[in-house]
N, C-alpha and C. Protein backbone atom coordinates (compact mmCIF):
# COMPACT_ATOMS: atom_id res chain seq x y z
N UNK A 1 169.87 80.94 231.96
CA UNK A 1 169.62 82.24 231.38
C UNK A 1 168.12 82.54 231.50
N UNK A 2 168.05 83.46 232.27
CA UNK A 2 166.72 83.94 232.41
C UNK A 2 165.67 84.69 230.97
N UNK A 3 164.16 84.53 231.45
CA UNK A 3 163.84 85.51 229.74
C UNK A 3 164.39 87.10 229.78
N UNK A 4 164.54 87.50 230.73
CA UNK A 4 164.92 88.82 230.68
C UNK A 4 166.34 89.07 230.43
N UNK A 5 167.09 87.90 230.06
CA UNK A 5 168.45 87.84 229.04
C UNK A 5 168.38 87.29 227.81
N UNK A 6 167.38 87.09 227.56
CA UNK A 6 166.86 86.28 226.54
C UNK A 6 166.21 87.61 225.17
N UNK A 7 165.19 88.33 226.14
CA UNK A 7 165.01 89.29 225.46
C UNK A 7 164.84 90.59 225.21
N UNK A 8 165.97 91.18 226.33
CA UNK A 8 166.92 92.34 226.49
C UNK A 8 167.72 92.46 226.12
N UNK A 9 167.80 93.19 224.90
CA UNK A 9 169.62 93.08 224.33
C UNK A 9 170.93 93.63 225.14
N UNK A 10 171.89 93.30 225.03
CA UNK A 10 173.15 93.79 226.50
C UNK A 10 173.42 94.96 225.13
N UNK A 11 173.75 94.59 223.88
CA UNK A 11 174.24 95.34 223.05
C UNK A 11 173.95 96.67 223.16
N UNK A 12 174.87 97.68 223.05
CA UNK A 12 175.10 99.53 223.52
C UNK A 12 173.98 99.58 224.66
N UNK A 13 174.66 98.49 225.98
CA UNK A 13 173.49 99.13 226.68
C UNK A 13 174.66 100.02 227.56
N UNK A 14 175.53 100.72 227.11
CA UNK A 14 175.66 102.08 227.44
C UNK A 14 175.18 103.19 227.61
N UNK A 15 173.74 102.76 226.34
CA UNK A 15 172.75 103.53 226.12
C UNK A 15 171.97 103.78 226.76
N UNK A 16 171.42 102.73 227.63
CA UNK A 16 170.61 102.24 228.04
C UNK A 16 170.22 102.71 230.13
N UNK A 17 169.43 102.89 230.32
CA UNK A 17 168.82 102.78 231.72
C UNK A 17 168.69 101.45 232.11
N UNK A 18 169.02 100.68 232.90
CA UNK A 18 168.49 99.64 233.41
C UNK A 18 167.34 99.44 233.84
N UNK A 19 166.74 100.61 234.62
CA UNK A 19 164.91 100.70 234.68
C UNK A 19 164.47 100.53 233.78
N UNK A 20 164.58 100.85 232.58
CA UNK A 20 163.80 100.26 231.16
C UNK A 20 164.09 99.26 231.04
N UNK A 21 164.84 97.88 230.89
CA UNK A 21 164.96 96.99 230.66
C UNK A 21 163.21 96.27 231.00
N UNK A 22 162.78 96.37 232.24
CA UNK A 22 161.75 95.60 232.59
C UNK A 22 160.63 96.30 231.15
N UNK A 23 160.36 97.64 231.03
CA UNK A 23 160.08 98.04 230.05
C UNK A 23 159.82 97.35 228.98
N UNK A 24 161.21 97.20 228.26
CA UNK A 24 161.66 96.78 226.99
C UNK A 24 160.90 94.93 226.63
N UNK A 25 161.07 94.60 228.10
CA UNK A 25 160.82 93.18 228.30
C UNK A 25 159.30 93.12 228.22
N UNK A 26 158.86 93.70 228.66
CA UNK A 26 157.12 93.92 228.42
C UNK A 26 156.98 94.24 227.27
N UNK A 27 157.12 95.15 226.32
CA UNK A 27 157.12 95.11 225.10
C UNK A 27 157.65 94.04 224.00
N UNK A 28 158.47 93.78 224.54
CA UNK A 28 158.66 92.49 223.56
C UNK A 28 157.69 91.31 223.56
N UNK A 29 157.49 91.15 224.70
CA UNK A 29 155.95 90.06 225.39
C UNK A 29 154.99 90.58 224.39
N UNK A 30 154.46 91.82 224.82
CA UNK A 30 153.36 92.23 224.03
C UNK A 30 153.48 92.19 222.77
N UNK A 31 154.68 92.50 221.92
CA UNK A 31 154.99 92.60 220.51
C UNK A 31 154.53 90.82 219.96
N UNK A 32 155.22 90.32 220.72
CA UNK A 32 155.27 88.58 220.77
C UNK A 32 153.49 88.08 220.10
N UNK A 33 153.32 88.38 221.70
CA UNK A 33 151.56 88.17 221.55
C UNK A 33 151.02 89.11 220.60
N UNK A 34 151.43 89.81 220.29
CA UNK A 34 150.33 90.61 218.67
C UNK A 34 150.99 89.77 217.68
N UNK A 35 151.88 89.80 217.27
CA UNK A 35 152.63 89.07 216.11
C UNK A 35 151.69 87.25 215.91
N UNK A 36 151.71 86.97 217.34
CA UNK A 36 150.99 85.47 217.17
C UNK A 36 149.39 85.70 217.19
N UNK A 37 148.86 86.37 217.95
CA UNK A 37 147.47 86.51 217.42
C UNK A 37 147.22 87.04 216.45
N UNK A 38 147.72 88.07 215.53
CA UNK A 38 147.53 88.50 214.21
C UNK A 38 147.64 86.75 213.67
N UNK A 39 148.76 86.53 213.30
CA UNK A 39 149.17 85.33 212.55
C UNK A 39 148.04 84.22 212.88
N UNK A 40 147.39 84.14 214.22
CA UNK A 40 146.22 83.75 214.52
C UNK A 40 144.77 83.93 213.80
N UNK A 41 144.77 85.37 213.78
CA UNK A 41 143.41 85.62 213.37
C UNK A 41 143.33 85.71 211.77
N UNK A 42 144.69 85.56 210.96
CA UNK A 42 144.61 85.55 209.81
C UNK A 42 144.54 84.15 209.34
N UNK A 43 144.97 82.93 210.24
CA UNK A 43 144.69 81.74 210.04
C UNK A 43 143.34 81.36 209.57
N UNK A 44 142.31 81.72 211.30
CA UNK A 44 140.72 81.75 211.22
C UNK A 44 140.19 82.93 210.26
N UNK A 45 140.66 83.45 209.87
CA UNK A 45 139.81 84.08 208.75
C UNK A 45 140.18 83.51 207.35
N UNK A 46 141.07 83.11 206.89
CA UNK A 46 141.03 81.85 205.87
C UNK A 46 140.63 80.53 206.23
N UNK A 47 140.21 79.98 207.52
CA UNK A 47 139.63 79.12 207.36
C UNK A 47 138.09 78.93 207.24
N UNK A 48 137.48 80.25 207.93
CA UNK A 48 136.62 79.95 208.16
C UNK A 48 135.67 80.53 206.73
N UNK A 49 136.65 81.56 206.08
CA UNK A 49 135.91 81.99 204.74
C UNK A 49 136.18 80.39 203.90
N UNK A 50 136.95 79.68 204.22
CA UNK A 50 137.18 78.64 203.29
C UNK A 50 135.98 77.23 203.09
N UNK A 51 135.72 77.27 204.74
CA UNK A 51 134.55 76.56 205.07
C UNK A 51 133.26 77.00 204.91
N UNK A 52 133.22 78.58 203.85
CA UNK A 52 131.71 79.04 203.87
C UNK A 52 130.79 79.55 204.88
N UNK A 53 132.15 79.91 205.98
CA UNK A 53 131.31 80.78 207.28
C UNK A 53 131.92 81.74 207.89
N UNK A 54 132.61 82.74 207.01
CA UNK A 54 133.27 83.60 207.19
C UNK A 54 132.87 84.87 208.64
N UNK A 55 133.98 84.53 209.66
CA UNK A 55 133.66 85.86 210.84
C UNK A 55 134.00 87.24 210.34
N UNK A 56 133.22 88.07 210.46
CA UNK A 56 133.43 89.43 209.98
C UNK A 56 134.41 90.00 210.66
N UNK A 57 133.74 89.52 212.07
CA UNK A 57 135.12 90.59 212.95
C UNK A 57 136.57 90.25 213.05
N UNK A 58 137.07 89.03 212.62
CA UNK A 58 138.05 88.84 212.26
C UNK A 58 138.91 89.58 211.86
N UNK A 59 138.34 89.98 210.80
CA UNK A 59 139.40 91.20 209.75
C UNK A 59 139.32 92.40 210.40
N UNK A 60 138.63 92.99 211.77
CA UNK A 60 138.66 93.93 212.38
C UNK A 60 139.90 93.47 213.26
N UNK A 61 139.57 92.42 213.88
CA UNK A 61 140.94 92.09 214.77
C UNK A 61 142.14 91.57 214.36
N UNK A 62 142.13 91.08 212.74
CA UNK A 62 143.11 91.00 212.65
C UNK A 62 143.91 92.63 212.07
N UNK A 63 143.56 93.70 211.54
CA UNK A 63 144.05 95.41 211.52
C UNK A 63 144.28 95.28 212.55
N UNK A 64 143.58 95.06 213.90
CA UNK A 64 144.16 96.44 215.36
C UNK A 64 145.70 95.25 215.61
N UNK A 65 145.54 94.45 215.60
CA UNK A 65 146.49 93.56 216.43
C UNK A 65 147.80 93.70 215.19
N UNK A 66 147.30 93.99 213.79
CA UNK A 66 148.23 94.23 212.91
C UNK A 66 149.27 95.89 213.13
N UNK A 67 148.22 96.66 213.91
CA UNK A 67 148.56 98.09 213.62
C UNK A 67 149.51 98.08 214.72
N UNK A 68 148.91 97.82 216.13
CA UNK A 68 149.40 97.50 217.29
C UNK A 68 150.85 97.19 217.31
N UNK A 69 150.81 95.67 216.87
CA UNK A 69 152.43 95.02 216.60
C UNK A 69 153.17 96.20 215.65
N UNK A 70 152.79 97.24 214.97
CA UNK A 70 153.49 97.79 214.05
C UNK A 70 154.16 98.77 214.94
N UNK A 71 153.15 99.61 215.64
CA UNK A 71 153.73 100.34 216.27
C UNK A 71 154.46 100.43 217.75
N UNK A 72 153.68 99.15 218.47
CA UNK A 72 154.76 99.00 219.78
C UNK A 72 155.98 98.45 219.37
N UNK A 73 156.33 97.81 218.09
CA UNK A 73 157.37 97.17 217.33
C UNK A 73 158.46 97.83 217.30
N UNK A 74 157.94 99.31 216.41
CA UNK A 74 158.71 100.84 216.22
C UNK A 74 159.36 101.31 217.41
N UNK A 75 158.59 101.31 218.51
CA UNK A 75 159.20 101.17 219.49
C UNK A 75 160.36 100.60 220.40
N UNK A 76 160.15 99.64 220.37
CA UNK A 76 161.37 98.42 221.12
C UNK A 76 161.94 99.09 220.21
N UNK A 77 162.05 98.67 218.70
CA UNK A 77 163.23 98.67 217.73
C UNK A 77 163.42 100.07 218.08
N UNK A 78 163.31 100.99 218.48
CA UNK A 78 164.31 102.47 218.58
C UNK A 78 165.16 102.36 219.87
N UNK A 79 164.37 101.85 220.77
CA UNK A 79 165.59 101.33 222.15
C UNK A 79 166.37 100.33 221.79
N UNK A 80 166.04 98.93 221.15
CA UNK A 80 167.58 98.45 220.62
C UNK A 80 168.10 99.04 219.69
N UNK A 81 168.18 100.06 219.12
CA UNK A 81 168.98 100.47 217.89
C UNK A 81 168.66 99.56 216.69
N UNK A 82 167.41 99.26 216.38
CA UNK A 82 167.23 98.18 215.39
C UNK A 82 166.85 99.07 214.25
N UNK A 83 166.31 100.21 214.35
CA UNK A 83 164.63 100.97 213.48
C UNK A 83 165.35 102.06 213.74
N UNK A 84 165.06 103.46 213.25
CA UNK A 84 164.89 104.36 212.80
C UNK A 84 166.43 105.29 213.31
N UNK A 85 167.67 104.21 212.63
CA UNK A 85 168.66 104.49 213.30
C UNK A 85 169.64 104.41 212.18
N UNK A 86 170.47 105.27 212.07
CA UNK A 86 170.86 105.02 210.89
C UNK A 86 172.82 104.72 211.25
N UNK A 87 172.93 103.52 211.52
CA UNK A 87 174.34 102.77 211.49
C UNK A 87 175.49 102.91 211.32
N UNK A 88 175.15 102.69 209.77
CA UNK A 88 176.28 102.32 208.98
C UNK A 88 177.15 104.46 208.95
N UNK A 89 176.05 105.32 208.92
CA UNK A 89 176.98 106.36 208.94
C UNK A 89 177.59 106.50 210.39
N UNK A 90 177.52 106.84 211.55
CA UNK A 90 177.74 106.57 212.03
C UNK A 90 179.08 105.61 212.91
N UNK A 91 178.93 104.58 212.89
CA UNK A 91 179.77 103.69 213.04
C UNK A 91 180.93 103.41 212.48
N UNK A 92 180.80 104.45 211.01
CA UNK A 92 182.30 104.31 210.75
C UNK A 92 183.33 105.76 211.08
N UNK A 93 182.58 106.90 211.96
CA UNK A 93 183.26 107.47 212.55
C UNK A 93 183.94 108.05 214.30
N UNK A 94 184.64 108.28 214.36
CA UNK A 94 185.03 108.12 216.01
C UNK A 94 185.22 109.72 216.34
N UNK A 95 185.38 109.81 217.90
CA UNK A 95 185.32 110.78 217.77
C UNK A 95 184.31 111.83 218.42
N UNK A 96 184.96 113.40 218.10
CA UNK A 96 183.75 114.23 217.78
C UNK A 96 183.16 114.10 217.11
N UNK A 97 183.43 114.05 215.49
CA UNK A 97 182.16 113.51 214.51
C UNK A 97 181.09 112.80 214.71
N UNK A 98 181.84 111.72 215.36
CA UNK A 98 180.81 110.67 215.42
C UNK A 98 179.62 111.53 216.80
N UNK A 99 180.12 111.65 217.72
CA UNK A 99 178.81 112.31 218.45
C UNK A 99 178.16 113.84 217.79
N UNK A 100 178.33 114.27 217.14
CA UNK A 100 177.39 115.20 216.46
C UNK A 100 176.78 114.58 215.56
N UNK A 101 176.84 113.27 214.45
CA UNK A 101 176.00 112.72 213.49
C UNK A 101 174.98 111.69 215.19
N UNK A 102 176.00 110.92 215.93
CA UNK A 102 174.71 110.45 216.88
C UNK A 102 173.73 111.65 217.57
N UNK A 103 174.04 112.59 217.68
CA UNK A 103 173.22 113.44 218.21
C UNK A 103 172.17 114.31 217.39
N UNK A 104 172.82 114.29 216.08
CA UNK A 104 172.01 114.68 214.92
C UNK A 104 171.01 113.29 214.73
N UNK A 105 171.28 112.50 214.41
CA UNK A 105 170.26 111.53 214.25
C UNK A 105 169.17 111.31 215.13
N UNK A 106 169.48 111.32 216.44
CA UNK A 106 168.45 111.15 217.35
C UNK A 106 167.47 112.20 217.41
N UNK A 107 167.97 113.17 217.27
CA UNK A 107 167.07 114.95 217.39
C UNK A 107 166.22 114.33 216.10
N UNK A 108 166.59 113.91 214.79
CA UNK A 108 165.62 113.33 213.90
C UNK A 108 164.75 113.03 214.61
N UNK A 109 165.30 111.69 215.05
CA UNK A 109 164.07 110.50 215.64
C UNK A 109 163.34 111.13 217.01
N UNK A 110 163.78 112.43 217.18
CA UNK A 110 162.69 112.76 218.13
C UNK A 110 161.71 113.48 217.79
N UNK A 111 162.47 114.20 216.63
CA UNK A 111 161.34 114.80 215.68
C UNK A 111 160.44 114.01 215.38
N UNK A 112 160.63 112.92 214.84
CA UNK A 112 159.75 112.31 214.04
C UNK A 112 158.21 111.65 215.52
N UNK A 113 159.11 111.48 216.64
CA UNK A 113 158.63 110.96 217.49
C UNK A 113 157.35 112.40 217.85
N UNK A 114 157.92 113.51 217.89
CA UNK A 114 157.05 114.45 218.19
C UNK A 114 155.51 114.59 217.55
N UNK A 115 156.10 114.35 216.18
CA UNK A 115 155.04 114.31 214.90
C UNK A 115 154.22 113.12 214.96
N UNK A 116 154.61 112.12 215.73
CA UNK A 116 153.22 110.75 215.94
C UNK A 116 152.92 111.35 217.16
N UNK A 117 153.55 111.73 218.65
CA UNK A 117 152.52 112.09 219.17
C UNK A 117 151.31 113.23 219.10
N UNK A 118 152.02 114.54 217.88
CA UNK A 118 150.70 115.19 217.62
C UNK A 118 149.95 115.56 216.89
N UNK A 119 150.14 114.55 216.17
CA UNK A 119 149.44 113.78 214.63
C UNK A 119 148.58 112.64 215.09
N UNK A 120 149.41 111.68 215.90
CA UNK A 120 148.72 110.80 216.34
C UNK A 120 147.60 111.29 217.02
N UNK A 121 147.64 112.01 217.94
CA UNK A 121 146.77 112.64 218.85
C UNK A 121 145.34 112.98 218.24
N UNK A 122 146.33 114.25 217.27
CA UNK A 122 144.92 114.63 216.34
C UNK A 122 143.73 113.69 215.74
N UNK A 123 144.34 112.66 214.98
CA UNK A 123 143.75 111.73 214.58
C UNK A 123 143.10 110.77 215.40
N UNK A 124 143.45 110.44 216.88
CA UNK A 124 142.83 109.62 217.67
C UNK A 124 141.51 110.24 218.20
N UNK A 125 141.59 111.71 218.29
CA UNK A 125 140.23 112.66 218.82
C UNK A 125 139.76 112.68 217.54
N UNK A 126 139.69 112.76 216.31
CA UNK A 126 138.93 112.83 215.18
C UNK A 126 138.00 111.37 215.19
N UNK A 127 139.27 110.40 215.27
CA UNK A 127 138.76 108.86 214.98
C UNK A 127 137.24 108.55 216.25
N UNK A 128 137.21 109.35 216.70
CA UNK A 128 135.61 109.07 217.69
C UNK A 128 134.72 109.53 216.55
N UNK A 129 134.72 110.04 215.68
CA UNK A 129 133.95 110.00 214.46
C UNK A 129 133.63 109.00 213.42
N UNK A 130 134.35 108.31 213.64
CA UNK A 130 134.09 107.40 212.86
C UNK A 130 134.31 105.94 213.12
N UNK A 131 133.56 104.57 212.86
CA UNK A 131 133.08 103.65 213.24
C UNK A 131 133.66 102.95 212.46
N UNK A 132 134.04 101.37 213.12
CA UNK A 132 134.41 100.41 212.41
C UNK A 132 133.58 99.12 212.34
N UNK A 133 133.38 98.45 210.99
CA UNK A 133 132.31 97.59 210.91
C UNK A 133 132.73 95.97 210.94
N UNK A 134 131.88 95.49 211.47
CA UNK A 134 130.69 95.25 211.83
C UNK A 134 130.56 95.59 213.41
N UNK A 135 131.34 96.08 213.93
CA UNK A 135 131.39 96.10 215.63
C UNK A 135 130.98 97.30 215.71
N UNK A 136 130.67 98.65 215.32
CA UNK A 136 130.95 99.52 215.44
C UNK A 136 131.37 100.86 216.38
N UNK A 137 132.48 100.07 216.78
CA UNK A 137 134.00 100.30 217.78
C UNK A 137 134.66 101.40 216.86
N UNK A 138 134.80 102.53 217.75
CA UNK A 138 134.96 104.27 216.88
C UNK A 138 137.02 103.97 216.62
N UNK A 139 136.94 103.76 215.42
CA UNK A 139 138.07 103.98 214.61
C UNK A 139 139.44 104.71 215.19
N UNK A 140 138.96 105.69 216.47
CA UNK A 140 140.04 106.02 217.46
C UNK A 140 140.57 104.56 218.23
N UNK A 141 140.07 103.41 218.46
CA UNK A 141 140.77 102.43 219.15
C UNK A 141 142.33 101.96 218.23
N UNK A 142 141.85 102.53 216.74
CA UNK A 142 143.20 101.65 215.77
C UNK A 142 144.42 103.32 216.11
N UNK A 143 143.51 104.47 216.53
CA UNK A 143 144.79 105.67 215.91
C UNK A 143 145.25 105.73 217.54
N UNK A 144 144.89 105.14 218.45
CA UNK A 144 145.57 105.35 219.96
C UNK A 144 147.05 104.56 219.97
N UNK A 145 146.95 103.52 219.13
CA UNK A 145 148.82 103.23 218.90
C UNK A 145 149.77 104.23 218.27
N UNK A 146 149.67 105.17 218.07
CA UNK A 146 150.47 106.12 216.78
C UNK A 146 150.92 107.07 218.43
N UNK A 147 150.07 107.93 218.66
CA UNK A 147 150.68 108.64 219.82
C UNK A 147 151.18 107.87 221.09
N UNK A 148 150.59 106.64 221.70
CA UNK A 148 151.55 105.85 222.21
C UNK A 148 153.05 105.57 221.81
N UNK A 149 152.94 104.98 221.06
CA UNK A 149 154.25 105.17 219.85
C UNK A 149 155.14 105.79 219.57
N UNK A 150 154.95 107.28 219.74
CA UNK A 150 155.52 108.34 219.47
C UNK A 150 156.05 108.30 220.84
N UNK A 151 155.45 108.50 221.78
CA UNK A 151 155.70 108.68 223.46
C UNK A 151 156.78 107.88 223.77
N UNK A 152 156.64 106.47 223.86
CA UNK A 152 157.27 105.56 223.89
C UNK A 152 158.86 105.91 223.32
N UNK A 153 158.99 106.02 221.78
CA UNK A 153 160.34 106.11 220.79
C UNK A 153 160.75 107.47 222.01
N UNK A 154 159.76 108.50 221.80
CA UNK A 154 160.51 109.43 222.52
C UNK A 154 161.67 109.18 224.07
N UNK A 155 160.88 108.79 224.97
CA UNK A 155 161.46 108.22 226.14
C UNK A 155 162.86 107.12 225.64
N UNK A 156 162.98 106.73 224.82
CA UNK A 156 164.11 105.44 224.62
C UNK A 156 165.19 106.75 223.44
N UNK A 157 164.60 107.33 222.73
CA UNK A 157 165.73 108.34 222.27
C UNK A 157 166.13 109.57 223.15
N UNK A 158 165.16 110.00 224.16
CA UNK A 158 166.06 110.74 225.51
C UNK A 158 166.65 110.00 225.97
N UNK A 159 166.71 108.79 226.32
CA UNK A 159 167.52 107.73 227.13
C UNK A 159 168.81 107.95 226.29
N UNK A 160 168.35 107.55 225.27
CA UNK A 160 169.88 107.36 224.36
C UNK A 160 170.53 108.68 224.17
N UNK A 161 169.72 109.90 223.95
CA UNK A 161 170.65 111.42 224.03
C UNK A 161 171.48 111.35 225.39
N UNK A 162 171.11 111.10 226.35
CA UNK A 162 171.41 111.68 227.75
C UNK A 162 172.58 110.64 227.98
N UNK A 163 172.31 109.24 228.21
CA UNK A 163 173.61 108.29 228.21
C UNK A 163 174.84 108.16 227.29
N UNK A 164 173.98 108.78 225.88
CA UNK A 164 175.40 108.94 224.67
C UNK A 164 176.26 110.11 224.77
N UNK A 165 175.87 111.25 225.55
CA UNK A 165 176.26 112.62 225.51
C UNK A 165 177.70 112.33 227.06
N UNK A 166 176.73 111.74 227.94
CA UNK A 166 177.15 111.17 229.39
C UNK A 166 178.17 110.35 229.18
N UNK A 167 178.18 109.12 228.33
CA UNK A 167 179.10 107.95 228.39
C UNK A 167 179.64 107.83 227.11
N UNK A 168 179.50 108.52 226.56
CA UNK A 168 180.03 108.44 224.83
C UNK A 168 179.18 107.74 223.98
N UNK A 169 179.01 107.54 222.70
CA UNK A 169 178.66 106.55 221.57
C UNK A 169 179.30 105.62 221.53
N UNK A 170 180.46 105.48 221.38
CA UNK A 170 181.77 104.98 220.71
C UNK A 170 182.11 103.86 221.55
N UNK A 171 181.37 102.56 221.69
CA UNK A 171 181.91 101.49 222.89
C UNK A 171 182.18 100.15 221.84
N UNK A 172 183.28 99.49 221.86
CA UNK A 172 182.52 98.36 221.55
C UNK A 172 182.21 97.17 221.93
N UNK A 173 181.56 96.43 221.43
CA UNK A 173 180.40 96.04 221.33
C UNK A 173 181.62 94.36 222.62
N UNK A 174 180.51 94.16 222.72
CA UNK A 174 181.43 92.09 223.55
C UNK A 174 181.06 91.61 222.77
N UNK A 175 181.94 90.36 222.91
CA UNK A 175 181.47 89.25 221.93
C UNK A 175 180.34 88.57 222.97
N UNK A 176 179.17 88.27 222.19
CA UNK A 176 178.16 87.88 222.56
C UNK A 176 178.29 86.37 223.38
N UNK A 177 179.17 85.64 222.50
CA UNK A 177 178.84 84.41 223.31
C UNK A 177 180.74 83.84 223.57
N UNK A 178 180.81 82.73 224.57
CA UNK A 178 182.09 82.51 224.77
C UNK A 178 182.78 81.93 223.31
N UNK A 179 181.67 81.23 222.53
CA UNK A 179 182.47 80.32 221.32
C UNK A 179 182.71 81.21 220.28
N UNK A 180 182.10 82.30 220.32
CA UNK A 180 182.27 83.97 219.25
C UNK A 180 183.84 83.98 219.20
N UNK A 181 184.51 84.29 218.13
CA UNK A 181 185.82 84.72 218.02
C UNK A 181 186.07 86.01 217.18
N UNK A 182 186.72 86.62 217.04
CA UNK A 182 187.20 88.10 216.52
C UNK A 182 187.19 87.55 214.82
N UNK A 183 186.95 88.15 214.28
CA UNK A 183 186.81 88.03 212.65
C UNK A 183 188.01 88.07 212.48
N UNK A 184 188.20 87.05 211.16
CA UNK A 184 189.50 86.75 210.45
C UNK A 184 189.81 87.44 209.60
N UNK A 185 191.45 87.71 209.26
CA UNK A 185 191.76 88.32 208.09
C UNK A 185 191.77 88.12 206.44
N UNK A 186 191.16 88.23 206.05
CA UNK A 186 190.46 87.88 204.78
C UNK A 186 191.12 88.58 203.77
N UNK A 187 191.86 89.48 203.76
CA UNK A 187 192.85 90.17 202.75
C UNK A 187 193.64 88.93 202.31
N UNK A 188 193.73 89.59 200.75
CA UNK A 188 194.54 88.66 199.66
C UNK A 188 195.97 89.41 200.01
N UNK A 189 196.84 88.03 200.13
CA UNK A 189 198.28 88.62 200.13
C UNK A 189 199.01 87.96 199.57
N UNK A 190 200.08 89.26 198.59
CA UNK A 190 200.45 87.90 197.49
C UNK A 190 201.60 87.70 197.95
N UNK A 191 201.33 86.01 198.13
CA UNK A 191 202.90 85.62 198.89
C UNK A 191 203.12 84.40 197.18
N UNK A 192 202.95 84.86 195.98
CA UNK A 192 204.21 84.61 195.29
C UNK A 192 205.54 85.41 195.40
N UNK A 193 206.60 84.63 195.37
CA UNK A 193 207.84 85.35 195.34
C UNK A 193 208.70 85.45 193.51
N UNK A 194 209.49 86.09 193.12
CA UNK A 194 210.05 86.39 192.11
C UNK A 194 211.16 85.26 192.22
């Protein structure tokens, strides 16, 4: 099993473009590596305040690499259906219904996607105003993830409008692995007799 089965989900990739996959796979890398260098730089900044020689810029790098992982995070998670997706309504209807609440939901999440790229935006041309210390590296380097971000969710919720409208919502799902079996019946049945 290759990493790019490893950490590409197959799950509703009905949804899905296969050209994004390489995508998705780069982002997860990158998500990877922020998640461990944050967890990194928050190590050395308790150690080194502990030893009485505290790095300043630390706590600068550990925010961007914190903000970073937050928002390329938001991302992936809207192409796997992990984040800003709402399931459980959904999934328990078939149908027409069900594709007008999936199609209603996503128009959300594109909304919302619209509003980081031009919010984000705004704030990344403001943030050249203002400086971050001790480096003083202009505060636009932390707001350039928010409209990335936005861009990004956007492209993976057109993916998902256009393939869900195209191929339906409504698939389900494989069993993931060969030793997976179909869930058991768990209803009480009363087999006393009179």
């Amino acid at each position: 099993m290759s990493i790019v089965d490893k950490l590409v989900l197959q799950r509703q990739h009905h949804l899905k473009w296969r050209s994004f996959d390489r995508l998705e796979l780069i982002l997860m890398i990158v998500c990877g590596v922020l998640c461990f260098g944050f967890s990194l730089s928050v190590t050395a900044d308790i150690v080194t305040r502990t030893i009485g020689s505290p790095w300043l810029w630390l706590q600068e790098a550990t925010s961007t690499l914190f903000i970073y992982a937050i928002f390329i995070g938001a991302a992936v998670a809207t192409r796997r259906n992990d984040h800003l997706y709402l399931t459980a309504v959904s999934e328990a209807m078939h149908g027409t219904p069900r594709l007008i609440v999936e199609i209603l939901i996503r128009v959300v999440v594109l909304a919302v996607a619209g509003v980081l790229i031009y919010y984000g935006y705004i704030n990344y041309l403001r943030g050249f105003g203002s400086f971050r210390l001790p480096s003083n590296t202009p505060i636009a380097s932390l707001y350039a993830a928010i409209p990335l971000s936005g861009a990004l969710i956007a492209l993976f919720t057109v993916e998902q409008l256009v393939n869900g409208i195209r191929n339906g919502f409504d698939h389900p799902e494989p069993l993931e692995d060969a030793n997976d079996t179909l869930p058991a019946d768990t209803s009480i049945q009363n087999r006393v007799q009179p």
